[in-house]
N, C-alpha and C. Protein backbone atom coordinates (compact mmCIF):
# COMPACT_ATOMS: atom_id res chain seq x y z
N UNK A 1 194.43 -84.15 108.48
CA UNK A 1 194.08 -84.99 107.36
C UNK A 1 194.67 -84.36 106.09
N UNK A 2 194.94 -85.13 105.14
CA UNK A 2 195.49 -84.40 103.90
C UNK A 2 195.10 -85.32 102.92
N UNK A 3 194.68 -84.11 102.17
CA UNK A 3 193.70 -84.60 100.87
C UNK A 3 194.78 -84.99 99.88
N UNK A 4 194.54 -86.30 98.54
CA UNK A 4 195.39 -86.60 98.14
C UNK A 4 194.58 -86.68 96.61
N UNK A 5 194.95 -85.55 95.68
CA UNK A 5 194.35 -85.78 94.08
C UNK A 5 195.06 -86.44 93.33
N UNK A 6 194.71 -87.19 92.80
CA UNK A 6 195.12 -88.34 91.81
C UNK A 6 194.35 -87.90 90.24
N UNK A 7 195.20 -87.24 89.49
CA UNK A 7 195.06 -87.36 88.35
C UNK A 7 195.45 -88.45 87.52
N UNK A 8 194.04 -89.03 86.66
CA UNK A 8 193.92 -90.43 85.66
C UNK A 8 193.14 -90.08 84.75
N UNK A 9 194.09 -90.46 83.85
CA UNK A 9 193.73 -90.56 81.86
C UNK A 9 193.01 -91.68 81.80
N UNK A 10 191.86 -91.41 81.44
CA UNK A 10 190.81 -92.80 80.80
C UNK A 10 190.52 -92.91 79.97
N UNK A 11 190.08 -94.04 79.18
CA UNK A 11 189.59 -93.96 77.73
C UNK A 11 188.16 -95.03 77.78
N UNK A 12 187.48 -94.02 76.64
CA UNK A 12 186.27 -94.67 76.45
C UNK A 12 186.18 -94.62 74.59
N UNK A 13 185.28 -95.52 74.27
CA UNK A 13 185.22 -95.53 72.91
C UNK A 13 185.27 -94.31 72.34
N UNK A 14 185.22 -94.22 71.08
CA UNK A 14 185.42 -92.74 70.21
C UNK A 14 183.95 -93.53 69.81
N UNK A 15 183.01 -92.27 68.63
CA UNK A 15 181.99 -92.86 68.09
C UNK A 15 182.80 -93.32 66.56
N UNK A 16 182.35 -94.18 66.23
CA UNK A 16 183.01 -94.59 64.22
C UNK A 16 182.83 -93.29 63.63
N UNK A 17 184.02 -92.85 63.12
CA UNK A 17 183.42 -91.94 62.24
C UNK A 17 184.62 -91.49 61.25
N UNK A 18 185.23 -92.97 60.91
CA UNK A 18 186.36 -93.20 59.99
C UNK A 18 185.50 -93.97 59.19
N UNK A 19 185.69 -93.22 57.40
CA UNK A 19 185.50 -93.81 56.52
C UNK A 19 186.26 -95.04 56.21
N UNK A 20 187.05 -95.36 56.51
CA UNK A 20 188.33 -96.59 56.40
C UNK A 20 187.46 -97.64 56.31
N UNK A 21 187.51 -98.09 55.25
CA UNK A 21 187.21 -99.86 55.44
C UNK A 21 188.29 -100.55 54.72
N UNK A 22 189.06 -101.52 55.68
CA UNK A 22 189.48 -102.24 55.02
C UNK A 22 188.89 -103.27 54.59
N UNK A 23 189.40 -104.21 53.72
CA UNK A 23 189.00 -105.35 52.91
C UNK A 23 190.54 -106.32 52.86
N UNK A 24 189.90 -107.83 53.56
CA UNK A 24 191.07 -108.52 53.43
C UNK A 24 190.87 -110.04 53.30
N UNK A 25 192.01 -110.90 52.53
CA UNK A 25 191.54 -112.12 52.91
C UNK A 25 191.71 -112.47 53.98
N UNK A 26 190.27 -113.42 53.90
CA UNK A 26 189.69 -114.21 55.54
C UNK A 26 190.69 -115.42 55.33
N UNK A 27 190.62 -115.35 56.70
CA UNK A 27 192.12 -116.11 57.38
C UNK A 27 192.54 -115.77 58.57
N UNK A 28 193.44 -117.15 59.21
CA UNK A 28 193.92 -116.52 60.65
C UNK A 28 195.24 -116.54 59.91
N UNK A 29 196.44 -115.59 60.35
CA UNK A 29 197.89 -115.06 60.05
C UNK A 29 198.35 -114.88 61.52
N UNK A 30 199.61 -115.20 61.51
CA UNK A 30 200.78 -114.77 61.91
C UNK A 30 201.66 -114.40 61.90
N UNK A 31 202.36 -113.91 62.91
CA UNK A 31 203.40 -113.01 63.17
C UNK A 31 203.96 -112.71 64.58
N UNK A 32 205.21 -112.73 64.56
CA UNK A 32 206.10 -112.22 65.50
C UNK A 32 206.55 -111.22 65.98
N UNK A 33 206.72 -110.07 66.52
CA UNK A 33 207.83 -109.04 67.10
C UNK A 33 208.37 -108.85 68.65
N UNK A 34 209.32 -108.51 68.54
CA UNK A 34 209.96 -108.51 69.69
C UNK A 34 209.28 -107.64 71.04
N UNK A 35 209.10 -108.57 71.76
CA UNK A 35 208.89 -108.25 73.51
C UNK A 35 210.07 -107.07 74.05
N UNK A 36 210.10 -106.96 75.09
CA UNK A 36 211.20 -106.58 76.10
C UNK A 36 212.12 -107.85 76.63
N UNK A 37 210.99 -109.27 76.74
CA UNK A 37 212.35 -110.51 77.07
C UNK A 37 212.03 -111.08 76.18
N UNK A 38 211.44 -111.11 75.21
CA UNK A 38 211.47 -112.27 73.96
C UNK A 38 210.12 -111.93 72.52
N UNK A 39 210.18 -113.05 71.85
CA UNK A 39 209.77 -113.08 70.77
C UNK A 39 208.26 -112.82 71.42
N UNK A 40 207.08 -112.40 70.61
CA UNK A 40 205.78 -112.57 71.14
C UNK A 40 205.32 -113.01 69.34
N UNK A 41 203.89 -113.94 69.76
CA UNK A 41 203.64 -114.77 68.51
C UNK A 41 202.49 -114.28 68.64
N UNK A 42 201.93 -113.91 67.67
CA UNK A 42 200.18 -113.15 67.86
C UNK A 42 199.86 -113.95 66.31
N UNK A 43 198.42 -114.42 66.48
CA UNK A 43 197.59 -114.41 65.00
C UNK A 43 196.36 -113.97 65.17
N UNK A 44 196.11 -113.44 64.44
CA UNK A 44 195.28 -112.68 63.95
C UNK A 44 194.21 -113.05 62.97
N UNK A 45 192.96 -113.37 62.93
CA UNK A 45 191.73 -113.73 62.28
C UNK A 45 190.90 -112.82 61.55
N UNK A 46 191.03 -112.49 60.28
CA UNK A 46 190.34 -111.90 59.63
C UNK A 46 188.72 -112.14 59.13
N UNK A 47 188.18 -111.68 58.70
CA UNK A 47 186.71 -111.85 58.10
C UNK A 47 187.45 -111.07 56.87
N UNK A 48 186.41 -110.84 55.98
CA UNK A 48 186.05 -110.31 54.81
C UNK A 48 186.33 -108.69 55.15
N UNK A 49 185.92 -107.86 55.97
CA UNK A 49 185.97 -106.29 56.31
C UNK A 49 186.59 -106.28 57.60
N UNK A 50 186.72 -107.09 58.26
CA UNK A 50 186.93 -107.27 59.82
C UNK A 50 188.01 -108.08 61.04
N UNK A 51 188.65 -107.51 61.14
CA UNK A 51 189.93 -108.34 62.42
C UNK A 51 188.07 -108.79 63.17
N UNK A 52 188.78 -110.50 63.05
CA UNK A 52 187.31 -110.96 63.93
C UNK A 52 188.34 -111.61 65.24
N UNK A 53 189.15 -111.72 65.36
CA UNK A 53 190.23 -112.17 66.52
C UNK A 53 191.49 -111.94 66.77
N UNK A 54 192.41 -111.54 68.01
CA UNK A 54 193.68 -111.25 67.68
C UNK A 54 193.92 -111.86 69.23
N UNK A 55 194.97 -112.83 69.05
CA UNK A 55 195.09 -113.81 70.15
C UNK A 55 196.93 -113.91 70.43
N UNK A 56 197.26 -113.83 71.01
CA UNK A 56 198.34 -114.12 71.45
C UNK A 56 199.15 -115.60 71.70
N UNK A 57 199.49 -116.13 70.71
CA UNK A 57 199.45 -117.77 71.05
C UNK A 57 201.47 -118.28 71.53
N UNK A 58 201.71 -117.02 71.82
CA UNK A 58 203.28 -117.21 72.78
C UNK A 58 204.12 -116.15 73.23
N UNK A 59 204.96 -116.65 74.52
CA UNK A 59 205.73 -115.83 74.37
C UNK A 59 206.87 -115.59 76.23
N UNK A 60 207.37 -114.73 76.15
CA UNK A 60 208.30 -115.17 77.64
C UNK A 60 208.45 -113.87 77.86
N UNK A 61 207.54 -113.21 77.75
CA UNK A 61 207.56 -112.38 78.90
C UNK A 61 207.07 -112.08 80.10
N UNK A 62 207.04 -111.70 81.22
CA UNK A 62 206.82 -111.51 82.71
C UNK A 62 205.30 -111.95 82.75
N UNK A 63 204.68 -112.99 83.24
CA UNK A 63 203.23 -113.55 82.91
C UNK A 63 202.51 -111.64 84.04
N UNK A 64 202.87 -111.60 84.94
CA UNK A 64 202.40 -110.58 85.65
C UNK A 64 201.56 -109.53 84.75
N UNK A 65 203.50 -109.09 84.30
CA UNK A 65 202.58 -107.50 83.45
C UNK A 65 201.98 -107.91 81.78
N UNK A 66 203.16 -109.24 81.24
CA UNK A 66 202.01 -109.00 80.28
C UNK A 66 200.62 -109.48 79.99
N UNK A 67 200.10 -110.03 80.72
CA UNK A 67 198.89 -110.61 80.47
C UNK A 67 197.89 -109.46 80.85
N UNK A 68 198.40 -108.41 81.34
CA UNK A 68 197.43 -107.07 81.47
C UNK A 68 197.33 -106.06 79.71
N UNK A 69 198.56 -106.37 79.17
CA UNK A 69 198.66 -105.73 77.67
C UNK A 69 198.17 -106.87 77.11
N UNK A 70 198.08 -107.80 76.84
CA UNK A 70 197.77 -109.05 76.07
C UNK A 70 195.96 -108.66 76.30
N UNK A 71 195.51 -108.84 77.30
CA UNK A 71 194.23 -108.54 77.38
C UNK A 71 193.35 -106.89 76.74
N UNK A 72 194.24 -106.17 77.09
CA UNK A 72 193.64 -104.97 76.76
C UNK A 72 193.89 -104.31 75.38
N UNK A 73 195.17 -104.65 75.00
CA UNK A 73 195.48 -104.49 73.43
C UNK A 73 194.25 -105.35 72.30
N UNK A 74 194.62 -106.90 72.76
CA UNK A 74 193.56 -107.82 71.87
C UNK A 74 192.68 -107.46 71.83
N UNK A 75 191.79 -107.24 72.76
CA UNK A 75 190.34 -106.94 72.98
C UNK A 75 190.35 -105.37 72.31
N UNK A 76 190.99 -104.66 72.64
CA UNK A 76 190.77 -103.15 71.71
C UNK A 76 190.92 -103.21 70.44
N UNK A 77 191.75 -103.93 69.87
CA UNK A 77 191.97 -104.02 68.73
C UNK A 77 190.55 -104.82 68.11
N UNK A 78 190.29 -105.84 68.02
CA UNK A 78 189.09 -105.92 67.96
C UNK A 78 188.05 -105.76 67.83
N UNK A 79 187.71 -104.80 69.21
CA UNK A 79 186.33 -104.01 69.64
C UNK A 79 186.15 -102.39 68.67
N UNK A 80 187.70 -101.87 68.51
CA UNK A 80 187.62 -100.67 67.81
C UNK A 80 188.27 -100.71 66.18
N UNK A 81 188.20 -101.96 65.61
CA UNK A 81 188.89 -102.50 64.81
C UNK A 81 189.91 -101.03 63.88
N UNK A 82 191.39 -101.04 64.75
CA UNK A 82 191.77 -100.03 64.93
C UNK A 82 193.30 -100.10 65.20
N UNK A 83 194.42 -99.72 65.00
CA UNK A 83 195.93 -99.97 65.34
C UNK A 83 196.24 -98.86 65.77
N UNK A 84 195.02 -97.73 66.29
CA UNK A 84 195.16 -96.76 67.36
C UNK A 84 194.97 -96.93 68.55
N UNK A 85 195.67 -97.78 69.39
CA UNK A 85 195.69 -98.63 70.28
C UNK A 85 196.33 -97.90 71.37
N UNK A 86 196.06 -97.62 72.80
CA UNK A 86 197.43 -97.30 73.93
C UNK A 86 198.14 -98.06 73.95
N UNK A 87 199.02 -98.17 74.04
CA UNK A 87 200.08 -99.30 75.07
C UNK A 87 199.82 -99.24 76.37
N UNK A 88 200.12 -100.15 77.09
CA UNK A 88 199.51 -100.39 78.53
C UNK A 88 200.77 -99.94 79.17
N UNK A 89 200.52 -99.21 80.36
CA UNK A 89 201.86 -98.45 81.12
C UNK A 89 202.32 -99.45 82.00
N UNK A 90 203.70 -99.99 82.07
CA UNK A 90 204.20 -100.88 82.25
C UNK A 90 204.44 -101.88 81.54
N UNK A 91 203.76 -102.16 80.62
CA UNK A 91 204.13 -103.36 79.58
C UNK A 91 204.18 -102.65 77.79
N UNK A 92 205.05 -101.37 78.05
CA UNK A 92 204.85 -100.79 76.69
C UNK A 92 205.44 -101.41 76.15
N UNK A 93 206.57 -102.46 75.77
CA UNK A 93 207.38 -102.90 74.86
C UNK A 93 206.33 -104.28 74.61
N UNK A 94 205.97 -104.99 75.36
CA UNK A 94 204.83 -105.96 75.20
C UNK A 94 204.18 -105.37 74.18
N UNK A 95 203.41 -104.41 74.65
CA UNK A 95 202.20 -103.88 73.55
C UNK A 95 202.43 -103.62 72.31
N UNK A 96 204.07 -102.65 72.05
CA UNK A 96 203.85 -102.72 71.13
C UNK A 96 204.95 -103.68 70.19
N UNK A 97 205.00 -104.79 70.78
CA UNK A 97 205.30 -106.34 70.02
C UNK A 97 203.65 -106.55 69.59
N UNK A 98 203.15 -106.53 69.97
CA UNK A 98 201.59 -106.72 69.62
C UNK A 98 201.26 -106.35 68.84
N UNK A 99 201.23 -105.02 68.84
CA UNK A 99 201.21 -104.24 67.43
C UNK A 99 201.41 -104.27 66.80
N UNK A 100 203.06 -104.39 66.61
CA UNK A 100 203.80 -104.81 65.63
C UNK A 100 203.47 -105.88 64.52
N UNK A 101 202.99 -106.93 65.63
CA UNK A 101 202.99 -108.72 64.76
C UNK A 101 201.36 -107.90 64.24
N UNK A 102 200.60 -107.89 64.55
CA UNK A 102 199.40 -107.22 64.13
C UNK A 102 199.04 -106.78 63.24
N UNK A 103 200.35 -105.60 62.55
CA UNK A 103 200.18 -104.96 61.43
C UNK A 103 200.77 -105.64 60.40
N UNK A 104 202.04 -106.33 60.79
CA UNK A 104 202.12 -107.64 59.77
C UNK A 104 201.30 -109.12 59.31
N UNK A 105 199.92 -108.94 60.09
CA UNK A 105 199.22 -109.76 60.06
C UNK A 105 198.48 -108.93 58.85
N UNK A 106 198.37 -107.71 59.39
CA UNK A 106 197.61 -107.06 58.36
C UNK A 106 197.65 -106.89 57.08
N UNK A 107 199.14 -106.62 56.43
CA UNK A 107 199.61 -107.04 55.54
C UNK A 107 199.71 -108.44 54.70
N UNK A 108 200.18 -109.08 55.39
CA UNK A 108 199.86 -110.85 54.79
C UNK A 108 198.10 -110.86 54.59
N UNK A 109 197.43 -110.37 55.50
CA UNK A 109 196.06 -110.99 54.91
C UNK A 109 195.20 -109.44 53.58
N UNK A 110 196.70 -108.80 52.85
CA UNK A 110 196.18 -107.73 52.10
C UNK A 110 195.37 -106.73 52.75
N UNK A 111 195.58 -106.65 53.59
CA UNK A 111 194.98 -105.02 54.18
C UNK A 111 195.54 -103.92 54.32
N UNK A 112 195.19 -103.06 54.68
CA UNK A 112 195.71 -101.29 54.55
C UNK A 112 196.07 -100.75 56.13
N UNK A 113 197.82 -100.76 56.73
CA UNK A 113 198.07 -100.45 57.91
C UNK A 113 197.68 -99.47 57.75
N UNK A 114 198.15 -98.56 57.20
CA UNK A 114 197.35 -97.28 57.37
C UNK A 114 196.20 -96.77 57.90
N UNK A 115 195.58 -97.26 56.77
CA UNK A 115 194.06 -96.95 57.21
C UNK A 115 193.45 -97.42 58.74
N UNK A 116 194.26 -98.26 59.09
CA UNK A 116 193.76 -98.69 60.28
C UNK A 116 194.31 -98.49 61.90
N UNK A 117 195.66 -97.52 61.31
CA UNK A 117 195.88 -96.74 62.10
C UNK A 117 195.49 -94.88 62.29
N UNK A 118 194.69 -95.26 61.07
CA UNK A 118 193.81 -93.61 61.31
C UNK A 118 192.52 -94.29 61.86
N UNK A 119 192.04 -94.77 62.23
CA UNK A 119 190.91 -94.92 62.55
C UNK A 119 190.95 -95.24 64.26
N UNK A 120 189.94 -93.99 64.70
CA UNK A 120 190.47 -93.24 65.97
C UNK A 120 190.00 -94.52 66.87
N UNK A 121 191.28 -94.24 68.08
CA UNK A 121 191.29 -95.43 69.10
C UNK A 121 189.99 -94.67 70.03
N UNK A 122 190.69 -94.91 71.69
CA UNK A 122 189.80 -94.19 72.85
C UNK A 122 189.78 -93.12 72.81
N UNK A 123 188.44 -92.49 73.42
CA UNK A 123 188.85 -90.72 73.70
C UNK A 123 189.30 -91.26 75.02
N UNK A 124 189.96 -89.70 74.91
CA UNK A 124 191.11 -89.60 76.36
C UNK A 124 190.07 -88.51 77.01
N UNK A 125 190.82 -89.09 78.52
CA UNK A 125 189.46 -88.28 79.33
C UNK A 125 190.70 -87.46 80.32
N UNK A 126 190.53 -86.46 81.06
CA UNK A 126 191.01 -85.09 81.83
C UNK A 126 190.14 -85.90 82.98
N UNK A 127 189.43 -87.11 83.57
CA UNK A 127 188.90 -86.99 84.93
C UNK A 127 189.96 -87.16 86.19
N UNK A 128 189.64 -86.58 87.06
CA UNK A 128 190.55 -86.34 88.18
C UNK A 128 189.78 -87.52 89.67
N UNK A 129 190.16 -88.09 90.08
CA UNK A 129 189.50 -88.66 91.32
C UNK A 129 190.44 -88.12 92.40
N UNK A 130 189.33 -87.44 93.37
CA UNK A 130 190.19 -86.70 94.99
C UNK A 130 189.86 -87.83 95.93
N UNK A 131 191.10 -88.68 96.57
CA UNK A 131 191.33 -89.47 97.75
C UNK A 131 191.56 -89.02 98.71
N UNK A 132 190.87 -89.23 99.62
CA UNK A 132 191.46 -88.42 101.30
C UNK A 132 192.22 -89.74 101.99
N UNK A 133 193.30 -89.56 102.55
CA UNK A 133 194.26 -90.08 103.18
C UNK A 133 194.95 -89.25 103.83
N UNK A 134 195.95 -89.98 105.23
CA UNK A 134 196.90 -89.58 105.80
C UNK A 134 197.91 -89.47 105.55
N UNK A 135 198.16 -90.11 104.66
CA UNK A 135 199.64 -90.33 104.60
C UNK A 135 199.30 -90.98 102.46
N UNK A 136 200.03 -90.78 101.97
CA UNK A 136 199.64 -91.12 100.27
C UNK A 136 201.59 -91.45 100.24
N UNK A 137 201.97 -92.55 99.73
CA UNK A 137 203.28 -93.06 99.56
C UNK A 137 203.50 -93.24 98.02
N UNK A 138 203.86 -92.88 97.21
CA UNK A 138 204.01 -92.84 95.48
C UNK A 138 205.47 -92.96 95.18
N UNK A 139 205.16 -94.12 94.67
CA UNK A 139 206.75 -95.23 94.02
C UNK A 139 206.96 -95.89 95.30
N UNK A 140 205.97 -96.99 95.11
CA UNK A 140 206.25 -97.74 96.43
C UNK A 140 207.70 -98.91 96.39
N UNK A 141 208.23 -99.26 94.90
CA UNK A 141 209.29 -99.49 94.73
C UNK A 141 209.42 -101.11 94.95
N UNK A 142 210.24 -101.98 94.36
CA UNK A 142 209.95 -103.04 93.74
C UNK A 142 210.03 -104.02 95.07
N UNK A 143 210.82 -103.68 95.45
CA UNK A 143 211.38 -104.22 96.54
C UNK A 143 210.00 -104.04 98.02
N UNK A 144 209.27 -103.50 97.66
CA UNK A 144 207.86 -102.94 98.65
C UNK A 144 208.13 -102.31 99.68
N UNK A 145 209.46 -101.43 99.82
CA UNK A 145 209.56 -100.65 100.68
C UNK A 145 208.81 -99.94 101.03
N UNK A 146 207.87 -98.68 100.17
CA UNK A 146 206.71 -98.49 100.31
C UNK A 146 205.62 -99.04 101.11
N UNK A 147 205.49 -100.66 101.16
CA UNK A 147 204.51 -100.89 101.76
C UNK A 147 204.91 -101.33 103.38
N UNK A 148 206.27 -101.15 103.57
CA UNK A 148 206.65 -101.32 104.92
C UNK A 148 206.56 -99.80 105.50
N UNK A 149 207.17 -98.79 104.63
CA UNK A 149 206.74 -97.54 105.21
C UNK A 149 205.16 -97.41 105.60
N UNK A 150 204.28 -97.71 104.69
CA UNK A 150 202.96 -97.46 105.15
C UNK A 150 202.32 -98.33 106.28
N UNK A 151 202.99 -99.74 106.42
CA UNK A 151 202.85 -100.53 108.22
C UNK A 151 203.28 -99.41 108.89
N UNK A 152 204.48 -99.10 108.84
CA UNK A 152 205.34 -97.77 109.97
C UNK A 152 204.15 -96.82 110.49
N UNK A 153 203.56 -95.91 108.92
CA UNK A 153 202.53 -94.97 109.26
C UNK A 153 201.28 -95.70 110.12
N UNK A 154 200.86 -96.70 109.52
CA UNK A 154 199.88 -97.39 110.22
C UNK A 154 200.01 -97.55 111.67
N UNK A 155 201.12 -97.91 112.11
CA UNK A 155 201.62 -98.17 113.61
C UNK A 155 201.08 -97.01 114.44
N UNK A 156 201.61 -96.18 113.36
CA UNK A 156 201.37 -94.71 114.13
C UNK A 156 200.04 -94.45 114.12
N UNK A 157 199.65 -94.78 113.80
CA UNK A 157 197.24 -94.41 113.53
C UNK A 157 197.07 -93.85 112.49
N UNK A 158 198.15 -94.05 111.29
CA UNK A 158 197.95 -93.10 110.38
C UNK A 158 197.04 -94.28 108.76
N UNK A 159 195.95 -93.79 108.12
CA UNK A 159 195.40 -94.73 106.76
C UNK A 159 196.90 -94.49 105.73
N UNK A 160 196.83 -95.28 105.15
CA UNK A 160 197.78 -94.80 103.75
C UNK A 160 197.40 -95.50 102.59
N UNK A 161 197.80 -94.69 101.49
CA UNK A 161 197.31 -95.49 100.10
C UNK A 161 198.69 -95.73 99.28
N UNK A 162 198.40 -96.63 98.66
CA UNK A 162 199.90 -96.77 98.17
C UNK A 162 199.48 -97.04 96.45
N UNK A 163 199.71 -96.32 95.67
CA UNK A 163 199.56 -96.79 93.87
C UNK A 163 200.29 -97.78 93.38
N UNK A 164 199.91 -98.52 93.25
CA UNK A 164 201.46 -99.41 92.31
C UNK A 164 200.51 -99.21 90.78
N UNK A 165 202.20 -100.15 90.54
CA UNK A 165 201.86 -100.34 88.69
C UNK A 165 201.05 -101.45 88.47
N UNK A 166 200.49 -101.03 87.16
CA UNK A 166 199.27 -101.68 86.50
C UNK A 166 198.19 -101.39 87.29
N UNK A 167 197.95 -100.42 87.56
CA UNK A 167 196.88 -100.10 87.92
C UNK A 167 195.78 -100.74 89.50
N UNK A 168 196.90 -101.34 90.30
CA UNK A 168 196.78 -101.75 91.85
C UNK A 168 196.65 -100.71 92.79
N UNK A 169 196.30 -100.58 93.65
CA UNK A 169 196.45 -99.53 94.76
C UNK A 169 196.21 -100.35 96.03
N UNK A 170 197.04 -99.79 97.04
CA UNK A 170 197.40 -100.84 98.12
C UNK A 170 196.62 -99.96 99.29
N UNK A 171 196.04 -100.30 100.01
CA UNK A 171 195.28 -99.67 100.92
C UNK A 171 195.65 -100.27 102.20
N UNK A 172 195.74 -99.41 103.29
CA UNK A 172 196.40 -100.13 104.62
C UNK A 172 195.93 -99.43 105.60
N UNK A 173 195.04 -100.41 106.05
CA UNK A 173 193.72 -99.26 107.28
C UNK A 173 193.27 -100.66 108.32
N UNK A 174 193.68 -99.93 109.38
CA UNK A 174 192.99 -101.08 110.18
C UNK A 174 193.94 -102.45 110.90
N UNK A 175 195.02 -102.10 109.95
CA UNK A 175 195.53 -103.83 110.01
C UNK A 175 195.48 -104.58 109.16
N UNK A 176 194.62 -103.93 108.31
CA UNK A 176 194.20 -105.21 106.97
C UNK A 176 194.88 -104.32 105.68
N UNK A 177 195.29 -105.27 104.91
CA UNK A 177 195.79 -104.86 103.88
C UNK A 177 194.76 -105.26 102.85
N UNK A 178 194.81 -103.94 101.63
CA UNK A 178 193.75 -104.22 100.57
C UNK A 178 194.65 -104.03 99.33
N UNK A 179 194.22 -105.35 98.23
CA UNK A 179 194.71 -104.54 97.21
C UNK A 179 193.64 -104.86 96.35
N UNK A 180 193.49 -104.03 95.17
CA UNK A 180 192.07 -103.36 94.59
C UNK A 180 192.59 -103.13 92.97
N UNK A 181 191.78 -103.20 92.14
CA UNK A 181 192.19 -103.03 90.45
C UNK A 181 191.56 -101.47 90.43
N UNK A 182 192.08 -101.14 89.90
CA UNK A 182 191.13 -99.23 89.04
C UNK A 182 191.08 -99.73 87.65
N UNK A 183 190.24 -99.58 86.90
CA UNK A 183 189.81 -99.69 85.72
C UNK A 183 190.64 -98.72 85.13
N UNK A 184 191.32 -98.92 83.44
CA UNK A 184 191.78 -97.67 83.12
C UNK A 184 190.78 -96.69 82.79
């Protein structure tokens, strides 16, 4: 048997503890910046002290990966009202088109990028999760060669885990194939 450690960076809220307040006119704004395949159109909804919405209303890139940055950027931005944001691994040029149109939202509705990129995103976490497997296949590769190697191992009586991007992991035990989300 061979043990298989998987080191993963997580993030959980920071507590507030940025004096920063911005102040802006209320309004929804827009703005554009460039994707990896195209334009991305974000507006952005202000309150009086507060991004009260940041929505994504276009764009042509890969529906797959970006609708995983579209979700997790908006909603952070938001929740930590904050332009200390990750980029999502795999859709970094997505994200930070997001960003981008974001902080020019910020501007048109008179607010302070700055300030709102000091104001701390997630803490980053050091947790480690240990998987036991037979066989662990990493860069299973676009084409899913990977996941034909791990039928191969399987043939043989062997479990295998397979990581993909965005945060999938392919599990192959039994005959049955699993695929499963990990939270970041």
């Amino acid at each position: 048997m061979t043990m298989f450690a998987l080191g993963v960076t997580g993030c959980s809220p920071l507590p507030a503890t940025s004096s920063a307040k911005s102040s802006y006119v209320p309004g929804a704004y827009t703005a554009q910046a460039q994707g990896k395949q195209s334009l991305v159109t974000v507006e952005v909804t202000f309150g009086e002290n507060a991004i009260e919405a940041v929505e994504v209303l276009g764009h042509y890139e890969s529906e797959r990966i970006a609708n995983t940055a579209i979700s997790a950027i908006t909603s952070d931005i938001v929740e930590l009202q904050s332009l200390d944001v990750d980029a999502v691994t795999g859709a970094t040029l997505t994200s930070m088109a997001i960003l981008s149109a974001v902080r020019d939202c910020v501007g048109q509705a008179g607010g302070s990028v700055s300030d709102l990129e000091k104001v701390p995103g997630r803490e980053k976490s050091d947790a480690v999760e240990v998987i036991e497997t037979e066989v662990a296949i990493i860069g299973a590769g676009a084409a899913i060669s990977g996941c034909f190697i791990s039928l191969i191992a399987l043939l043989s009586g062997g479990e295998t885990l397979v990581p993909l991007t965005m945060g999938i992991v392919l599990t192959v035990l039994g005959g049955l194939i699993f695929l499963t989300t990990k939270n970041k």
